[in-house]
PDB file of N, CA and C in Angstrom:
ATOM      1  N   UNK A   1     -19.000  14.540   1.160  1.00  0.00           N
ATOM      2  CA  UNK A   1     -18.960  13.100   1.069  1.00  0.00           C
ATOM      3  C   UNK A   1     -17.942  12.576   2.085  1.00  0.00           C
ATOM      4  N   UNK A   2     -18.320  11.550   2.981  1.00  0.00           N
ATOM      5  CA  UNK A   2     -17.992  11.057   3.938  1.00  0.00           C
ATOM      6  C   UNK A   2     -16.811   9.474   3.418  1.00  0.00           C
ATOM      7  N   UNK A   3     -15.181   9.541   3.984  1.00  0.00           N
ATOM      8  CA  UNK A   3     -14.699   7.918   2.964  1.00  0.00           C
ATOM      9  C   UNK A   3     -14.985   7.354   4.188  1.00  0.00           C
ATOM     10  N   UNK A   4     -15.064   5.710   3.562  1.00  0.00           N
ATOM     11  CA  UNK A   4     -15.160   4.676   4.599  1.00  0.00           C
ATOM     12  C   UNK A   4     -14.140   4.830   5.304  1.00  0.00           C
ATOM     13  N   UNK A   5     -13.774   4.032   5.899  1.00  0.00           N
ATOM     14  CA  UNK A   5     -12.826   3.036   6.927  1.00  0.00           C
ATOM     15  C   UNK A   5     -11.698   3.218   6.043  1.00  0.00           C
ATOM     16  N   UNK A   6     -12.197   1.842   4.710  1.00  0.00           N
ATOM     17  CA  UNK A   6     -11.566   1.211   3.847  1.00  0.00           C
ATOM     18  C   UNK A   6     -11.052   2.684   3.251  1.00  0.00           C
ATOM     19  N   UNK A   7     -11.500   3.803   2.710  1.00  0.00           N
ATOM     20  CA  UNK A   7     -10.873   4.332   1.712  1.00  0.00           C
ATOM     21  C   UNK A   7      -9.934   5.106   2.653  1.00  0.00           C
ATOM     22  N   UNK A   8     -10.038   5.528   3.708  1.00  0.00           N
ATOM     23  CA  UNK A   8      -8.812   6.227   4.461  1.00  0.00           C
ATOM     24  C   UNK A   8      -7.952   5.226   5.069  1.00  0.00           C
ATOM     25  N   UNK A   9      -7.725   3.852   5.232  1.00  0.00           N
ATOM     26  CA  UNK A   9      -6.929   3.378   5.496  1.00  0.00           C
ATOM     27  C   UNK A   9      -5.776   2.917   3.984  1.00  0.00           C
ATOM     28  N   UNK A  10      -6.996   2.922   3.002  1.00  0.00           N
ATOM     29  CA  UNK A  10      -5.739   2.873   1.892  1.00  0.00           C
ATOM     30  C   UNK A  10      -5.371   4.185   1.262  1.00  0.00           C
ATOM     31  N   UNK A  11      -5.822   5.188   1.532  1.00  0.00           N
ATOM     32  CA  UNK A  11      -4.928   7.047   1.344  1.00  0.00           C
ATOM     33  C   UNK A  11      -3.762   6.679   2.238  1.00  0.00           C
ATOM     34  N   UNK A  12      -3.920   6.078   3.417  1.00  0.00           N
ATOM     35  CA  UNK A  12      -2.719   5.984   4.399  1.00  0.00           C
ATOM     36  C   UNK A  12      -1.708   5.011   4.474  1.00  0.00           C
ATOM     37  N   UNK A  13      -1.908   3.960   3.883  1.00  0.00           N
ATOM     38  CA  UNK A  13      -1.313   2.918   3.331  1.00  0.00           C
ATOM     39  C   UNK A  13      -0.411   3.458   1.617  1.00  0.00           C
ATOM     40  N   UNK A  14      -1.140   4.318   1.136  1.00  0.00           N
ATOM     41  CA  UNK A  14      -0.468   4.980  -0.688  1.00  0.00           C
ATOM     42  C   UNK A  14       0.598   5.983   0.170  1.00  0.00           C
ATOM     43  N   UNK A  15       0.526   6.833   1.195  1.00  0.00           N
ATOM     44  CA  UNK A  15       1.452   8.053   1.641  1.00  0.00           C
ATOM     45  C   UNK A  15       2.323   7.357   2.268  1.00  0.00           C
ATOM     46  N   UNK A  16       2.062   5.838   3.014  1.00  0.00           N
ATOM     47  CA  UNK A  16       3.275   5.452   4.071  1.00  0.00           C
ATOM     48  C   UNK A  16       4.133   4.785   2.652  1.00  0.00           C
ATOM     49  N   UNK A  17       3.736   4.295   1.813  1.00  0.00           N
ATOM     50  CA  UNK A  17       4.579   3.664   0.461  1.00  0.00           C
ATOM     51  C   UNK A  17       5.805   5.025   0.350  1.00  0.00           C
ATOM     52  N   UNK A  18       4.633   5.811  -0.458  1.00  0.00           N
ATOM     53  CA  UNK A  18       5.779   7.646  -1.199  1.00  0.00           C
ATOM     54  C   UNK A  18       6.855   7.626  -0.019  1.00  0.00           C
ATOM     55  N   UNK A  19       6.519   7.718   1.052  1.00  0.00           N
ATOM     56  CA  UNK A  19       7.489   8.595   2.084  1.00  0.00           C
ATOM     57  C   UNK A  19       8.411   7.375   2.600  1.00  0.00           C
ATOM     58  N   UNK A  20       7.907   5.900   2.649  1.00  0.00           N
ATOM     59  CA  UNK A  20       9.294   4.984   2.361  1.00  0.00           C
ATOM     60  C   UNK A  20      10.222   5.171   1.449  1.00  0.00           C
ATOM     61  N   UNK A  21       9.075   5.121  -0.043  1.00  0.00           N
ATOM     62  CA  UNK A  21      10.347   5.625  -1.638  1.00  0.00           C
ATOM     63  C   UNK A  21      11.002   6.402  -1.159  1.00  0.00           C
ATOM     64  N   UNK A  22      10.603   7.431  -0.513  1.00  0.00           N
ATOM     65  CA  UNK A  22      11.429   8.799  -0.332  1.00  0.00           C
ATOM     66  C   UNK A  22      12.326   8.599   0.434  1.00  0.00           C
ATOM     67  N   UNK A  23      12.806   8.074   1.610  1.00  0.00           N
ATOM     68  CA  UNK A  23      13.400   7.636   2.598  1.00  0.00           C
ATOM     69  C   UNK A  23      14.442   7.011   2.222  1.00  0.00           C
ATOM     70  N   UNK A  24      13.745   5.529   1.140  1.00  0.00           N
ATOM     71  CA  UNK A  24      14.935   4.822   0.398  1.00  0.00           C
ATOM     72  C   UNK A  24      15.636   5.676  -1.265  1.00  0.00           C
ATOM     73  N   UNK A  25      15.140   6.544  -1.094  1.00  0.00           N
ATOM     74  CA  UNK A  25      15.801   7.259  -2.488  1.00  0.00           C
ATOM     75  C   UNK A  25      15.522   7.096  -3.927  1.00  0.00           C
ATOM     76  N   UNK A  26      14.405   6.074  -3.840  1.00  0.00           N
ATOM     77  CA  UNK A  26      13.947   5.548  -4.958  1.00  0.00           C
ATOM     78  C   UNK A  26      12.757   6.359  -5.845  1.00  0.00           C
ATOM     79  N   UNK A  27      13.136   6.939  -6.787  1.00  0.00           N
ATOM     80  CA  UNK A  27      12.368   7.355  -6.992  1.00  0.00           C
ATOM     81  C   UNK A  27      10.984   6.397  -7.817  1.00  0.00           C
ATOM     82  N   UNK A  28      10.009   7.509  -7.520  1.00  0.00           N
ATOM     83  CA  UNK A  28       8.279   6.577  -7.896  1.00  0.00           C
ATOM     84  C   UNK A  28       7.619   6.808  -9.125  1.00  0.00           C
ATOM     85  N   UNK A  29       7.220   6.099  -9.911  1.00  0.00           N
ATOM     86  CA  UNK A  29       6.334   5.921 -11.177  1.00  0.00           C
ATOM     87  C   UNK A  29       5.075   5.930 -11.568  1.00  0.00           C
ATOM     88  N   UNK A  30       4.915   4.728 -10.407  1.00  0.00           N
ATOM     89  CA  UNK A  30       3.596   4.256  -9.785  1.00  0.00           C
ATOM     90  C   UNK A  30       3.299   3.741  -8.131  1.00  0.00           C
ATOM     91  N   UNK A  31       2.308   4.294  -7.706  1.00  0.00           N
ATOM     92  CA  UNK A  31       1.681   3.588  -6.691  1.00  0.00           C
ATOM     93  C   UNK A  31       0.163   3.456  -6.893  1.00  0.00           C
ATOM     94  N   UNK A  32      -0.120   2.635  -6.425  1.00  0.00           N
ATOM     95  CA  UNK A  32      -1.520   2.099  -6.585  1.00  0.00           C
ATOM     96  C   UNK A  32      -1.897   1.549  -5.634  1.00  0.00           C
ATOM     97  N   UNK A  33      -3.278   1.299  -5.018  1.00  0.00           N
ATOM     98  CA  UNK A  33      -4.331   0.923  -4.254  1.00  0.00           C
ATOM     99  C   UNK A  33      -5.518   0.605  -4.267  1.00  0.00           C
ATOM    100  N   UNK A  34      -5.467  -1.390  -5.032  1.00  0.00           N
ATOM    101  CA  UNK A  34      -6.723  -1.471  -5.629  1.00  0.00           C
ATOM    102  C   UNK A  34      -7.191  -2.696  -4.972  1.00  0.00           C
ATOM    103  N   UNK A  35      -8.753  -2.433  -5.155  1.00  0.00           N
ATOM    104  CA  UNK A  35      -9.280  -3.966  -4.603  1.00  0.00           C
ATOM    105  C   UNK A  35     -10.797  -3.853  -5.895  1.00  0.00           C
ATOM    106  N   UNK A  36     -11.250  -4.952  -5.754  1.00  0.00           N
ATOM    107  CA  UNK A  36     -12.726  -5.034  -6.601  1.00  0.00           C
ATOM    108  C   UNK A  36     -11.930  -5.434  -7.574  1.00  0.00           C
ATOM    109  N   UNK A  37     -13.319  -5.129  -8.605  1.00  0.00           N
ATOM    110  CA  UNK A  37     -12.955  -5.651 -10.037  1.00  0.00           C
ATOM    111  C   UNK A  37     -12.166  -7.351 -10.004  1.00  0.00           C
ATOM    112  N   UNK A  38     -11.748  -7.615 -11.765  1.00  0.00           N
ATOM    113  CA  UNK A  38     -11.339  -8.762 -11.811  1.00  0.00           C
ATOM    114  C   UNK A  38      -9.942  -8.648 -11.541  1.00  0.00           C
ATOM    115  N   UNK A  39      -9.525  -7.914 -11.292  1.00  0.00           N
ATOM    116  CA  UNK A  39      -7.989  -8.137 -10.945  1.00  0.00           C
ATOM    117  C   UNK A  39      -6.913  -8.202  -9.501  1.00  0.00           C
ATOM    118  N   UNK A  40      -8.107  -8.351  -8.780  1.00  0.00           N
ATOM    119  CA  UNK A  40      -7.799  -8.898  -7.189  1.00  0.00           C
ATOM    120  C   UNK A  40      -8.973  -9.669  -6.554  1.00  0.00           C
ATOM    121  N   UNK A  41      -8.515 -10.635  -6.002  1.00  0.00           N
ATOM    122  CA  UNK A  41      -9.550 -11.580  -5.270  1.00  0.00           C
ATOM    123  C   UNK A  41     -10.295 -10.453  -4.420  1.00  0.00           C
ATOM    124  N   UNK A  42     -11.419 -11.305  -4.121  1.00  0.00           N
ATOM    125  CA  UNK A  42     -12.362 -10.477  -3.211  1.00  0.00           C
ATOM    126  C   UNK A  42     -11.878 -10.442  -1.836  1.00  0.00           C
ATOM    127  N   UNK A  43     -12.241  -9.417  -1.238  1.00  0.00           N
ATOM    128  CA  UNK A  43     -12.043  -8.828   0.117  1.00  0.00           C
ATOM    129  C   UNK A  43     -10.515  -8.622   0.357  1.00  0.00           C
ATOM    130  N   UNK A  44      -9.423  -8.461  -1.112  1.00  0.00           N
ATOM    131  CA  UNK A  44      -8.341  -8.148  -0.828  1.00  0.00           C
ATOM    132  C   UNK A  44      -8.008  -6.685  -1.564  1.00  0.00           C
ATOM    133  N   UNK A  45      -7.284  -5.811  -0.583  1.00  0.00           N
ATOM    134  CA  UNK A  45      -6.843  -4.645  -1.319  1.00  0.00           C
ATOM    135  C   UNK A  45      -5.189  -4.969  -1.389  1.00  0.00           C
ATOM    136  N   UNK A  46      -4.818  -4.597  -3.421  1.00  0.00           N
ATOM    137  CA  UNK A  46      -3.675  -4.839  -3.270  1.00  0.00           C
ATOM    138  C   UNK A  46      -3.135  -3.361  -3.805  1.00  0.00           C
ATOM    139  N   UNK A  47      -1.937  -3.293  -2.846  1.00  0.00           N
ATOM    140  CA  UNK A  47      -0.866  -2.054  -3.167  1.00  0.00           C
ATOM    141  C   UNK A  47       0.530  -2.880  -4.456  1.00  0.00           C
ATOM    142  N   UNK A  48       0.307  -1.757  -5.612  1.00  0.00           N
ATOM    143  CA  UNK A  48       1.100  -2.255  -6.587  1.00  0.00           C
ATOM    144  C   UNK A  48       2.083  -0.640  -6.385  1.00  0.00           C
ATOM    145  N   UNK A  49       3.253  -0.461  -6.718  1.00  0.00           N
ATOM    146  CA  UNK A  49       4.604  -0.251  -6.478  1.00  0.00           C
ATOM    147  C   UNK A  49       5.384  -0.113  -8.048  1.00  0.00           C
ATOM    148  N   UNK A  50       5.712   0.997  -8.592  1.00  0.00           N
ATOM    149  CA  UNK A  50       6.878   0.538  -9.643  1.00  0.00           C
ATOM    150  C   UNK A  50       7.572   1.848  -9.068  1.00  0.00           C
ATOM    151  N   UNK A  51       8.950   1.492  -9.420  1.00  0.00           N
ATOM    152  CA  UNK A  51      10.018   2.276  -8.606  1.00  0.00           C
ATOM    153  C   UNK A  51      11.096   1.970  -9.237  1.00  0.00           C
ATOM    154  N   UNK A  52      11.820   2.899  -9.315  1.00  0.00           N
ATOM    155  CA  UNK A  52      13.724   2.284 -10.168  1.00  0.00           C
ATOM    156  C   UNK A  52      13.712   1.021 -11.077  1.00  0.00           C
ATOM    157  N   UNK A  53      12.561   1.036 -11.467  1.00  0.00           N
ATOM    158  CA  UNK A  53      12.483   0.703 -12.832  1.00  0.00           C
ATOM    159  C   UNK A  53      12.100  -0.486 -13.051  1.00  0.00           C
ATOM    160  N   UNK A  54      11.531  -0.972 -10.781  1.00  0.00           N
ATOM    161  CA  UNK A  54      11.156  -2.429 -11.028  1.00  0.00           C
ATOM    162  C   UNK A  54      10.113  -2.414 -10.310  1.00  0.00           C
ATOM    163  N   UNK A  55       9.321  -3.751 -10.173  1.00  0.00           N
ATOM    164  CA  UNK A  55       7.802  -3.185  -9.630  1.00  0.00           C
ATOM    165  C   UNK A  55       7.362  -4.396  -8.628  1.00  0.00           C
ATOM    166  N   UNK A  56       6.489  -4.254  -7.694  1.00  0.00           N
ATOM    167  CA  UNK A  56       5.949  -5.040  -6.931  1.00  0.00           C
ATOM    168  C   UNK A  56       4.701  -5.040  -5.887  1.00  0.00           C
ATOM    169  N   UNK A  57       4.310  -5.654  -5.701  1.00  0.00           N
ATOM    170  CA  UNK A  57       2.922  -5.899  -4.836  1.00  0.00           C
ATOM    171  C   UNK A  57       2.713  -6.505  -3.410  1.00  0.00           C
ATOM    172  N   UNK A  58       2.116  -6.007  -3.127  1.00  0.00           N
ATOM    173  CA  UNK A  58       1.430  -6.644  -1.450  1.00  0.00           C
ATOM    174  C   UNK A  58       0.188  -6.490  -1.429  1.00  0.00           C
ATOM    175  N   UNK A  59      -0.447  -7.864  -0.890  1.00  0.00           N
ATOM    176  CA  UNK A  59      -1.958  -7.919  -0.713  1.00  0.00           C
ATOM    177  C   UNK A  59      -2.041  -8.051   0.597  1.00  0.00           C
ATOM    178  N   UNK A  60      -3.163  -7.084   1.164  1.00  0.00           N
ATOM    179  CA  UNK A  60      -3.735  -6.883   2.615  1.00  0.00           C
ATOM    180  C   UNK A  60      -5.132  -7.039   2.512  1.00  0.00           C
ATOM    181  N   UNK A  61      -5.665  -7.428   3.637  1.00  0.00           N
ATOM    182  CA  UNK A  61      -7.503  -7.944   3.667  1.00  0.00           C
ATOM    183  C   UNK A  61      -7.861  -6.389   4.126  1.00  0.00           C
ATOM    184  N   UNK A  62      -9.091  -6.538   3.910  1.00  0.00           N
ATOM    185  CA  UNK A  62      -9.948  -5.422   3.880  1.00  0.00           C
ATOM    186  C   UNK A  62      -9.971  -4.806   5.158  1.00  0.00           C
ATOM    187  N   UNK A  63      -9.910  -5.866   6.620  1.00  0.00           N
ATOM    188  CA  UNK A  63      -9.686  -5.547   7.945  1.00  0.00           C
ATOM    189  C   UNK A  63      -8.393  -4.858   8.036  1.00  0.00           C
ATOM    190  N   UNK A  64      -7.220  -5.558   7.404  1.00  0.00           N
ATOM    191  CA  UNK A  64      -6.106  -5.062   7.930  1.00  0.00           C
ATOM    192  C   UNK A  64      -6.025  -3.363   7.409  1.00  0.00           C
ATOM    193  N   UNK A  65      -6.636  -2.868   6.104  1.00  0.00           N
ATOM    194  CA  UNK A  65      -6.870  -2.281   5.778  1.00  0.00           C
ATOM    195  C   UNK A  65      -7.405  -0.922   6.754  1.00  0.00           C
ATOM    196  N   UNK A  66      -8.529  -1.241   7.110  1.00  0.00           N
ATOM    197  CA  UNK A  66      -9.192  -0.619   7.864  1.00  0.00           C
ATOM    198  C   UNK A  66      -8.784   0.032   9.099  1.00  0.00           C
ATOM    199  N   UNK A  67      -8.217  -0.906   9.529  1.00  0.00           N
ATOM    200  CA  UNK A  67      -7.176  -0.893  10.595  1.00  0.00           C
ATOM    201  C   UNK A  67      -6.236   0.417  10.463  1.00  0.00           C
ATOM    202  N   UNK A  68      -5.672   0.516   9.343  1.00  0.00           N
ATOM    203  CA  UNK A  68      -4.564   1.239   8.959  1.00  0.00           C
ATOM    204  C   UNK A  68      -5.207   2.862   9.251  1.00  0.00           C
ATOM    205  N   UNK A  69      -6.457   2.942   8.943  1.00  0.00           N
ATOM    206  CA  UNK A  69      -6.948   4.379   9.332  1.00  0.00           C
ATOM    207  C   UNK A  69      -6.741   4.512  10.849  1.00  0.00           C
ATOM    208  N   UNK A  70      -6.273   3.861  12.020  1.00  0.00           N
ATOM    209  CA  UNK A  70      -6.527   4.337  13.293  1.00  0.00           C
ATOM    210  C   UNK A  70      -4.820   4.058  13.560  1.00  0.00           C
ATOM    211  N   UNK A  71      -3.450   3.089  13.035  1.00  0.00           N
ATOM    212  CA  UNK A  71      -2.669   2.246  13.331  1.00  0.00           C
ATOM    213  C   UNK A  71      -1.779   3.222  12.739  1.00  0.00           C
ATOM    214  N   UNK A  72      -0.060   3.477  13.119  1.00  0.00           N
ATOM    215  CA  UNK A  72       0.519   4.112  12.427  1.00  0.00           C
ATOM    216  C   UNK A  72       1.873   3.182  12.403  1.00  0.00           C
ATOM    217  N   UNK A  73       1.819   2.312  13.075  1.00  0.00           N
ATOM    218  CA  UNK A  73       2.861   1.013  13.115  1.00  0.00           C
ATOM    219  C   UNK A  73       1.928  -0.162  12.715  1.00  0.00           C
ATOM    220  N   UNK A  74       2.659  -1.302  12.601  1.00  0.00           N
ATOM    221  CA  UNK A  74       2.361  -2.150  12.655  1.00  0.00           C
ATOM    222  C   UNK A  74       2.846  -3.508  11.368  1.00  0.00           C
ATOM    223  N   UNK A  75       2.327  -4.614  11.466  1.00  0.00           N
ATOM    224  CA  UNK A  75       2.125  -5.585  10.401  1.00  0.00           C
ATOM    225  C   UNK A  75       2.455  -4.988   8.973  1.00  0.00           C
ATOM    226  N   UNK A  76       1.438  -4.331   8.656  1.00  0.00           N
ATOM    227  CA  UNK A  76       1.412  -3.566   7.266  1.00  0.00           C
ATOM    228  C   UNK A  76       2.386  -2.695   6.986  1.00  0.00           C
ATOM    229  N   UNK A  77       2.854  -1.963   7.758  1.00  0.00           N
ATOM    230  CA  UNK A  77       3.957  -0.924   7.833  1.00  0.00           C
ATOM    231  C   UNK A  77       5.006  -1.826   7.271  1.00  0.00           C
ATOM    232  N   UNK A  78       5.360  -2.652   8.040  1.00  0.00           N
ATOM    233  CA  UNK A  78       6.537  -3.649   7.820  1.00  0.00           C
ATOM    234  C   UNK A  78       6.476  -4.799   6.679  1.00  0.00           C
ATOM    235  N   UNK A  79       5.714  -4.954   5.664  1.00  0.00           N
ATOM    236  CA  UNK A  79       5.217  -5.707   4.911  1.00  0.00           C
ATOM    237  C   UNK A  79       5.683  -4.256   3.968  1.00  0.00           C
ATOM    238  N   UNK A  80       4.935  -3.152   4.283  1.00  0.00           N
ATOM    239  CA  UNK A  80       5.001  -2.635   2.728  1.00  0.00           C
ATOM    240  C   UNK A  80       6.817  -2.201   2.951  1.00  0.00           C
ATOM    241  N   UNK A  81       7.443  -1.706   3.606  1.00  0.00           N
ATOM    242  CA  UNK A  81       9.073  -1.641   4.116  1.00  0.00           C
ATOM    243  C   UNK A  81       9.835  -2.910   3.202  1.00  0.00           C
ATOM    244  N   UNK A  82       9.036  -4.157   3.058  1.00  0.00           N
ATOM    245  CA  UNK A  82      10.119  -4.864   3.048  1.00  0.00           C
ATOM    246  C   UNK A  82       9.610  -5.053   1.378  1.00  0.00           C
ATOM    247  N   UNK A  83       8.750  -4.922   0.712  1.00  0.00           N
ATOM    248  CA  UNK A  83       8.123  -4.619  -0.629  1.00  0.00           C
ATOM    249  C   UNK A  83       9.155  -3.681  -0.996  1.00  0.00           C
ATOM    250  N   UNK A  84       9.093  -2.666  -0.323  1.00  0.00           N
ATOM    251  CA  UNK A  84      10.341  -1.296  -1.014  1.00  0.00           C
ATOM    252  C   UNK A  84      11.782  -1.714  -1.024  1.00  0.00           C
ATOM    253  N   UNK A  85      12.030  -3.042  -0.247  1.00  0.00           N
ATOM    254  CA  UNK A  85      13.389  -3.098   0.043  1.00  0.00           C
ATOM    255  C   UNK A  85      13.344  -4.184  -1.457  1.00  0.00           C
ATOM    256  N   UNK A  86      12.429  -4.664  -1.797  1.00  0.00           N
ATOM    257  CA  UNK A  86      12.740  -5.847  -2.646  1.00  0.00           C
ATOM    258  C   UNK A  86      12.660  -4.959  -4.352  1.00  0.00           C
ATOM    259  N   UNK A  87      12.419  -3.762  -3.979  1.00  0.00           N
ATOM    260  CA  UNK A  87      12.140  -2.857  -5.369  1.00  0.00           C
ATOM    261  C   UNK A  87      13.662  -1.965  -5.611  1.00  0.00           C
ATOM    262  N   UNK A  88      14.542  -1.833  -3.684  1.00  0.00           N
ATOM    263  CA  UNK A  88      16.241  -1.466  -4.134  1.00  0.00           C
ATOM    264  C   UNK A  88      16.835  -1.922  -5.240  1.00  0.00           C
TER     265      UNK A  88
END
């Protein structure tokens, strides 16, 4: 079985989260990487975060997403960085 775009840019988007936690010392509870269903608007994938005992989210579009399978910097990198800094 072959993943989209979408599902390897958010495997790569869940490992760049862990290895920030890891970086900032925080240890992890939860990470998550969801889109569909009723609990995120459409065409958004959101990364949910609980860490040292506090928790938080970032929503990225399905492009930026996608993106993330070919990108190893960028926008998103620095969005989810500053998510981990708000979970110190």
């Amino acid at each position: 079985m072959t993943l989209s775009l979408l599902e390897r840019g958010r495997l790569r988007i869940i490992a760049h989260a862990r290895e920030e936690l890891e970086i900032a010392g925080l240890p992890s509870q939860s990470i998550q990487c969801k889109y569909g269903g009723t609990l995120t608007p459409p065409g958004v994938v959101r990364l949910l975060i609980s860490a040292g005992g506090r928790s938080g989210h970032a929503d990225f579009t399905f492009d930026e997403v996608e993106e993330c399978e070919h990108i190893v910097v960028g926008e998103i990198w620095y969005r989810i960085s500053a998510l981990i800094e708000k979970l110190k």
